[in-house]
Structure formats: structure tokens, C-alpha cells
C-alpha atoms as a PDB file:
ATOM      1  CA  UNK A   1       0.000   0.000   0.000  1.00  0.00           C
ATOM      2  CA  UNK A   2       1.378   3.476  -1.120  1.00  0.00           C
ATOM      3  CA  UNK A   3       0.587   5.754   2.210  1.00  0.00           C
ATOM      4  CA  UNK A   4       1.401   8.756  -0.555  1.00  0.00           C
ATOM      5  CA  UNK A   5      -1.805   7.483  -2.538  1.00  0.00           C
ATOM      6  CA  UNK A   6      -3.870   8.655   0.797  1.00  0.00           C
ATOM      7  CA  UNK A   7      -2.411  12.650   1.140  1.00  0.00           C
ATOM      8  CA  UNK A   8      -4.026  14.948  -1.219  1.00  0.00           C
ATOM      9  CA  UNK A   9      -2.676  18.573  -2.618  1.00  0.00           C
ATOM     10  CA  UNK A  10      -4.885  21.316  -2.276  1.00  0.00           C
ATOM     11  CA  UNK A  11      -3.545  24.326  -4.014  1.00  0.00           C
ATOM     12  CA  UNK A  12      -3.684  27.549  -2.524  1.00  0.00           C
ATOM     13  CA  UNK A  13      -4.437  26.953   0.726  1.00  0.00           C
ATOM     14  CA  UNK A  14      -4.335  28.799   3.398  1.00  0.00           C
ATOM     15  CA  UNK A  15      -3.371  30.815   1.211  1.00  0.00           C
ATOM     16  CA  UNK A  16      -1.913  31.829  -2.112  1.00  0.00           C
ATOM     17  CA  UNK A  17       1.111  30.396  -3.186  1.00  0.00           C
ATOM     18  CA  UNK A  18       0.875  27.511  -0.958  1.00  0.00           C
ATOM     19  CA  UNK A  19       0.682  23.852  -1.727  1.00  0.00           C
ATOM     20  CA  UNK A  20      -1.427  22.129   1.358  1.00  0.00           C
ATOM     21  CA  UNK A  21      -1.103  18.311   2.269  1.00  0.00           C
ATOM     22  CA  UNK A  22      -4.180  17.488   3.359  1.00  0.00           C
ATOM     23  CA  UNK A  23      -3.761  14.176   5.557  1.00  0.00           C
ATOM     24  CA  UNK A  24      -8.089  13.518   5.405  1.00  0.00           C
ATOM     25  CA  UNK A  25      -7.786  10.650   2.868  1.00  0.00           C
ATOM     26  CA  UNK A  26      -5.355   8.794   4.960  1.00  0.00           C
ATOM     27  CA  UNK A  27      -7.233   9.363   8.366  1.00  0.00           C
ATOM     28  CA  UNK A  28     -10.327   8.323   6.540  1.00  0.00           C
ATOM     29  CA  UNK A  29      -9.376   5.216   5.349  1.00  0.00           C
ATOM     30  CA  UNK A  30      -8.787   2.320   7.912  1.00  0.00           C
ATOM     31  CA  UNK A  31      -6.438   0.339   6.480  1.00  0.00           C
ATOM     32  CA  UNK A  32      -4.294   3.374   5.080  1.00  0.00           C
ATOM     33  CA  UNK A  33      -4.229   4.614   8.449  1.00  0.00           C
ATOM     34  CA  UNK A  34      -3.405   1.031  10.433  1.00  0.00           C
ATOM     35  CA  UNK A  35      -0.288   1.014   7.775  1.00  0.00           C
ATOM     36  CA  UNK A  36       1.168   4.294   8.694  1.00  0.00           C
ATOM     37  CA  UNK A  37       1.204   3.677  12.243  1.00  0.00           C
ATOM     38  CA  UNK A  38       2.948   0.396  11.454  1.00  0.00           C
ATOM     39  CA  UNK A  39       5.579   2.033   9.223  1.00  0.00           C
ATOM     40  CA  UNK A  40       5.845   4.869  12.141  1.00  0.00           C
ATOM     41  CA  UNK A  41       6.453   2.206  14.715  1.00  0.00           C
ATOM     42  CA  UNK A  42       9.035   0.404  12.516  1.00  0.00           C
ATOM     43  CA  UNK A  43      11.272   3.704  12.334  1.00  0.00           C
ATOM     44  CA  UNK A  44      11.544   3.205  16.328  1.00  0.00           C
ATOM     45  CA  UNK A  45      13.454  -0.108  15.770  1.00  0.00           C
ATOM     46  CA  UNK A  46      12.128  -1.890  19.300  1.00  0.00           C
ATOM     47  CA  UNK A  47      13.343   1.572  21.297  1.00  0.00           C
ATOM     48  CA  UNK A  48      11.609   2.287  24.347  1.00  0.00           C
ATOM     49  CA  UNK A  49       8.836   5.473  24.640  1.00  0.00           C
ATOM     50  CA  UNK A  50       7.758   6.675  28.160  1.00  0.00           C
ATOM     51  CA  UNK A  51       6.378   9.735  25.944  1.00  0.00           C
ATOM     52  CA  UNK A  52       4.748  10.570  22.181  1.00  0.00           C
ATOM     53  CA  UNK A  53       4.588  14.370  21.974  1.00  0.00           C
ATOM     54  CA  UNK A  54       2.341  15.764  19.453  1.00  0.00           C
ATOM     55  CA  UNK A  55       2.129  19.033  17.843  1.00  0.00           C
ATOM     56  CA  UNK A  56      -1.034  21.030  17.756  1.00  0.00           C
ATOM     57  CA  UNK A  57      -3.115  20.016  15.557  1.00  0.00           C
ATOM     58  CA  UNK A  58      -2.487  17.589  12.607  1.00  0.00           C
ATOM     59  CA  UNK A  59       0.359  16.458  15.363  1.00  0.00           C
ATOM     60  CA  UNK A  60      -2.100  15.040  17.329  1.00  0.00           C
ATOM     61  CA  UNK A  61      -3.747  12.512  15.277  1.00  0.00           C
ATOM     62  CA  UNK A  62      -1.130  10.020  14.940  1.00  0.00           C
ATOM     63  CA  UNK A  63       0.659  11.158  18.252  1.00  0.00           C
ATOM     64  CA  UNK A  64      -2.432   9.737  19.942  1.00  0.00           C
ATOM     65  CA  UNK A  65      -2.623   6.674  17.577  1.00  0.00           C
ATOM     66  CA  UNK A  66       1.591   6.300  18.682  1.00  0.00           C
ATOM     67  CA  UNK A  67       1.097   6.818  22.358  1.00  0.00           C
ATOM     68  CA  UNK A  68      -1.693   3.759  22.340  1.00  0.00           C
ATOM     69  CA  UNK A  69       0.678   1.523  20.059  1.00  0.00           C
ATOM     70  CA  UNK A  70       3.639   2.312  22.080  1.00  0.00           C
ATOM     71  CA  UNK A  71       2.096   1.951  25.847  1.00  0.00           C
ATOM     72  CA  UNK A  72       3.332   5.472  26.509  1.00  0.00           C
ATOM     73  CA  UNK A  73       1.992   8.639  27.494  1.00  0.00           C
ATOM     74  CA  UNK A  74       0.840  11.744  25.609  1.00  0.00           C
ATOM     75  CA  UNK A  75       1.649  14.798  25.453  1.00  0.00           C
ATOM     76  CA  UNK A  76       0.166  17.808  23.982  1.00  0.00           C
ATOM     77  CA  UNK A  77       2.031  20.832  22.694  1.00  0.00           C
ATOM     78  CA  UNK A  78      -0.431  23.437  21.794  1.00  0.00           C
ATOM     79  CA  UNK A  79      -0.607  27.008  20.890  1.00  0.00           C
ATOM     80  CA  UNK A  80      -0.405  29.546  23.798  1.00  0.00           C
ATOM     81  CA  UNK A  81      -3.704  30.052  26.221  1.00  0.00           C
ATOM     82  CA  UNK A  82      -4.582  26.448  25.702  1.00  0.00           C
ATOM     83  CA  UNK A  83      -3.915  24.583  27.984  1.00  0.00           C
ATOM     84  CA  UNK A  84      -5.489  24.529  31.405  1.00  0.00           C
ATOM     85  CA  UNK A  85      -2.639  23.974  33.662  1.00  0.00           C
ATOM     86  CA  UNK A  86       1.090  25.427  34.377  1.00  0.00           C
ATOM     87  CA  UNK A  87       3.050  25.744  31.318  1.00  0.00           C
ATOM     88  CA  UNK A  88       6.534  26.015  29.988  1.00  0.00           C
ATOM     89  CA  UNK A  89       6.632  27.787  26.824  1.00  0.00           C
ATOM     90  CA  UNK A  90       9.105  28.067  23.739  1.00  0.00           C
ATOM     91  CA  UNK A  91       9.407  31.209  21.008  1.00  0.00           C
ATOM     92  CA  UNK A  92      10.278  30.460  17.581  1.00  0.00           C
ATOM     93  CA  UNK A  93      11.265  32.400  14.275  1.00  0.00           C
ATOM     94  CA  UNK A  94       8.760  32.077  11.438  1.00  0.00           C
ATOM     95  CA  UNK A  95       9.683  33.427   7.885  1.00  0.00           C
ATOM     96  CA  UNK A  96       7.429  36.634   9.086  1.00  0.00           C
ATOM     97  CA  UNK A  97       7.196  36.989  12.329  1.00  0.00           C
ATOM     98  CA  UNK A  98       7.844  34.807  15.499  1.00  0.00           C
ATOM     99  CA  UNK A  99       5.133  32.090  17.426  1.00  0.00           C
ATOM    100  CA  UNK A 100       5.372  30.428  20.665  1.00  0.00           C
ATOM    101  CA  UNK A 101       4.336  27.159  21.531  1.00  0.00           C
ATOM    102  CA  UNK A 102       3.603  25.232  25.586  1.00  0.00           C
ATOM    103  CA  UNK A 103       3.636  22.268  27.000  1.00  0.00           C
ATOM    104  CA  UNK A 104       2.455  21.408  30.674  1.00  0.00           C
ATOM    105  CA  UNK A 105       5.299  21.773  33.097  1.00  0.00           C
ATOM    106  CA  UNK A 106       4.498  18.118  34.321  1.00  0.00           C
ATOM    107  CA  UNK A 107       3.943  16.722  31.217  1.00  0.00           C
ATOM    108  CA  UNK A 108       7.671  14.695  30.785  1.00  0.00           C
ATOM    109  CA  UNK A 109       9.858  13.929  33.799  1.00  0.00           C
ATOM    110  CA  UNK A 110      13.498  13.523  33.749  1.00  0.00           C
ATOM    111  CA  UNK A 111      15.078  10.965  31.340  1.00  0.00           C
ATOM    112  CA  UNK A 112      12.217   9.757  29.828  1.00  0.00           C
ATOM    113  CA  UNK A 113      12.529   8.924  26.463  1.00  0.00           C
ATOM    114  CA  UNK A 114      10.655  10.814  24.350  1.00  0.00           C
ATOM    115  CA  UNK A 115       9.055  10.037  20.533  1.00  0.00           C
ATOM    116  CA  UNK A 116       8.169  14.008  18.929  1.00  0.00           C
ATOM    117  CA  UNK A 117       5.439  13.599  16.045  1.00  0.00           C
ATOM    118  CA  UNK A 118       4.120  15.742  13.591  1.00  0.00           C
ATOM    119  CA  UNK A 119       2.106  15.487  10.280  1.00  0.00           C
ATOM    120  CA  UNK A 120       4.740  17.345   8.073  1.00  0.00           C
ATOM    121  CA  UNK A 121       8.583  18.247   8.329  1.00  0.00           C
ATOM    122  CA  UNK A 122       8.558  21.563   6.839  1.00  0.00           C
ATOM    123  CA  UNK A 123      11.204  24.002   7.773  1.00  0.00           C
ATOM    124  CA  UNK A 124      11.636  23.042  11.263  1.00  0.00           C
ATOM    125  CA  UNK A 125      11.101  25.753  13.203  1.00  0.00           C
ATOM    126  CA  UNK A 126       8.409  24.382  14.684  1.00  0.00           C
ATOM    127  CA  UNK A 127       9.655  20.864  15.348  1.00  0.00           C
ATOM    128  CA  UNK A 128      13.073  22.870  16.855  1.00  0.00           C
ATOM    129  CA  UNK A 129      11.133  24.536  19.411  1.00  0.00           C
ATOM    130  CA  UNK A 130       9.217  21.144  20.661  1.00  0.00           C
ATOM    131  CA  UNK A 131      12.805  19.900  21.247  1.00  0.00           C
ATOM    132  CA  UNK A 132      13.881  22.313  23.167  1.00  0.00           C
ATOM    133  CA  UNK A 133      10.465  22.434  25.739  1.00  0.00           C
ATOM    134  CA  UNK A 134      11.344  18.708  25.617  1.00  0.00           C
ATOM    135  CA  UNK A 135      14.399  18.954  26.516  1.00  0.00           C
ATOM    136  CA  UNK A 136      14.187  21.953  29.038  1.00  0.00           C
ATOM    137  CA  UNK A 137      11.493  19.561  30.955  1.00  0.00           C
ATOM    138  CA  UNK A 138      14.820  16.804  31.235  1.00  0.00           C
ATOM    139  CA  UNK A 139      13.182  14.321  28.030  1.00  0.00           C
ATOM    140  CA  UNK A 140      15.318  12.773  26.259  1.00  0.00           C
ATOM    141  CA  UNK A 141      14.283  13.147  22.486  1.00  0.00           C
ATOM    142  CA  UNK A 142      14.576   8.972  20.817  1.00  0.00           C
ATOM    143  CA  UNK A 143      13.018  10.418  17.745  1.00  0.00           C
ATOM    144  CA  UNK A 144      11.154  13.326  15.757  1.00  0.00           C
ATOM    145  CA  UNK A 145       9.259  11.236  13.356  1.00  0.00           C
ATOM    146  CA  UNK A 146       6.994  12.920  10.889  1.00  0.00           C
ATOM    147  CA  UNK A 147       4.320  11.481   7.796  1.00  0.00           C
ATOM    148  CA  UNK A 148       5.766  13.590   5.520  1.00  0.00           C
ATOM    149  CA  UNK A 149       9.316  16.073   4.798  1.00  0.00           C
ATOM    150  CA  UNK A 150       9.160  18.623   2.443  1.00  0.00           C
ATOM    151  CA  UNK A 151      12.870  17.809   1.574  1.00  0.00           C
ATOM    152  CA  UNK A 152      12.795  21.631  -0.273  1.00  0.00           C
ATOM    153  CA  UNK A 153      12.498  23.393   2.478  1.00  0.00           C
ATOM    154  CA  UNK A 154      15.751  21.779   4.646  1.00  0.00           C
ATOM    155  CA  UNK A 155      13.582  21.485   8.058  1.00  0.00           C
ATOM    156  CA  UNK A 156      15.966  18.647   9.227  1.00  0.00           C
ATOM    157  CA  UNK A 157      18.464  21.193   8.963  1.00  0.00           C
ATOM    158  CA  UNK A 158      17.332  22.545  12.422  1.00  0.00           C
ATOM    159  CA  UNK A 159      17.168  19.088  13.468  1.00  0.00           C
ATOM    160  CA  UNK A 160      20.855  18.413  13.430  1.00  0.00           C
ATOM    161  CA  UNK A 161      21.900  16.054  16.058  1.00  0.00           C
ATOM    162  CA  UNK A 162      17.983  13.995  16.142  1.00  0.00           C
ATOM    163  CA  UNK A 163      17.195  11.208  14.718  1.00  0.00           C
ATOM    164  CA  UNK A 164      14.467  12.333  12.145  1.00  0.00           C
ATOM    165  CA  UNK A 165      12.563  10.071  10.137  1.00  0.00           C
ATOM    166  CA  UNK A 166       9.560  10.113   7.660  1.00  0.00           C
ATOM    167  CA  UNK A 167       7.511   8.086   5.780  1.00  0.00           C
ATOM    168  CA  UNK A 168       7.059  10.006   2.626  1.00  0.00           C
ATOM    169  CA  UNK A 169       9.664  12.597   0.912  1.00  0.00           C
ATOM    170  CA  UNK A 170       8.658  15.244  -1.052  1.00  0.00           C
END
């Protein structure tokens, strides 16, 4: 089964100029979606999770899926004001501008090993700043592991020193 078959492009969108990968078809479809946890799993080689961090949103749908398949934990890392407890927080460079992203402050404890997920590998930024709330809280990052890298755009770049993998290459 070819998990690319399952992502559709959506041009435009958000906006101009910008080629969206919309995951739907995949989480739609059962099977689709049983084989790209498998092949997710299978880049972990037998290594042991205590945590799956996801990243709001699209993060979060496999991140869950991981966490269950893995007997670990999961956490959320979300957009600032949204979640309900203490956070720690981390402040990122985007190509306009700058974001921020939290994480509970008693979300990972120190030395567990940690699995980041995300939907797409883009240019990193975002995927940077998860390690280092990670790490800050004392994880120890196993893997970022993603569905998709948009090899163009040099995200692993800022990954230097992580073991990143992905199922599909664009």
C-alpha cells in the first residue's frame, strides 16, 4: 500500500502560493491509516517510549494513535492560552514573524525517552522549538518522526543532532 496514494494537494491553501497536504484521505481510510502507524512504529526499531509528543493540531492525530501503540503517554504541545494547567513555553522564528508554543510543566519527567510527532517536516522551526520544551522539561528526544518532509524546504536542517525520520519525501 502506497501511504502517498492517501495525502491529497490542495492548491492555494491557506493561502496563495501555498501547496497544502491534506492528511483527510489517509485518516479516513482504515487500512491506510493502520499502515502508517505500522511504518511509524518500525522507524523506532524496538526503542523504548515513556512519551509521544504531538504538535497542535495535525500532530495530534497520529501522536495519539503512537502513544496507544507504544504503551506510553501523551503529550500535547499546543498554541499559547490552551492549555489549562502550568506551562513552559518556547518562542520560535517564522519566515514573518515569530510564534510560541507550551507544554504542561508536568507533562515529561526527567530521562524519559521521548518520541516528537508531527504530520509534516517543513522548515523546522516548529519541530526545533518542541525539542527544546522537551528537553528543558529533562526528556530525552529517541526520535522526531513525521508522515511527511518537504525535503525543499531543509527542516531537518534545524534538526541536526535527532534522529528524524519520515515516511514520505517530497
Amino acid at each position: 500500500m502506497k501511504i502517498e496514494s492517501f495525502i491529497r494537494d490542495i492548491q492555494n491553501f491557506p493561502k496563495e502560493g501555498i501547496g497544502f497536504k491534506d492528511i483527510t484521505p489517509l485518516l479516513n481510510d482504515i487500512e491506510a491509516r493502520k499502515e502508517a502507524l505500522k511504518l511509524l512504529v518500525g522507524k523506532l526499531n524496538g526503542q523504548k517510549i515513556d512519551k509521544v509528543v504531538g504538535i497542535e493540531s495535525r500532530g495530534f492525530f497520529f501522536g495519539t494513535l503512537l502513544a496507544q501503540e507504544l504503551n506510553a503517554g501523551f503529550v500535547p504541545v499546543r498554541k499559547p492560552r490552551k492549555l489549562p494547567f502550568d506551562t513552559i513555553s518556547e518562542s520560535y522564528e517564522l519566515e514573518y514573524g515569530s510564534d510560541t508554543l507550551e507544554m504542561h510543566i508536568d507533562a515529561i519527567k526527567p530521562g524519559e525517552k521521548v518520541l516528537l510527532h508531527d504530520d509534516v517536516l517543513a522548515t523546522g522551526g516548529t519541530a526545533a522549538a518542541v525539542c527544546k520544551l522537551i528537553e528543558r522539561a529533562g526528556g530525552e528526544i529517541v526520535q522526531c518522526n513525521f508522515l511527511m518532509e518537504l525535503d525543499f524546504l531543509n527542516g531537518k536542517e534545524k534538526l541536526k543532532g535527532y534522529d528524524v525520520q519520515a515516511l514520505i519525501h517530497y
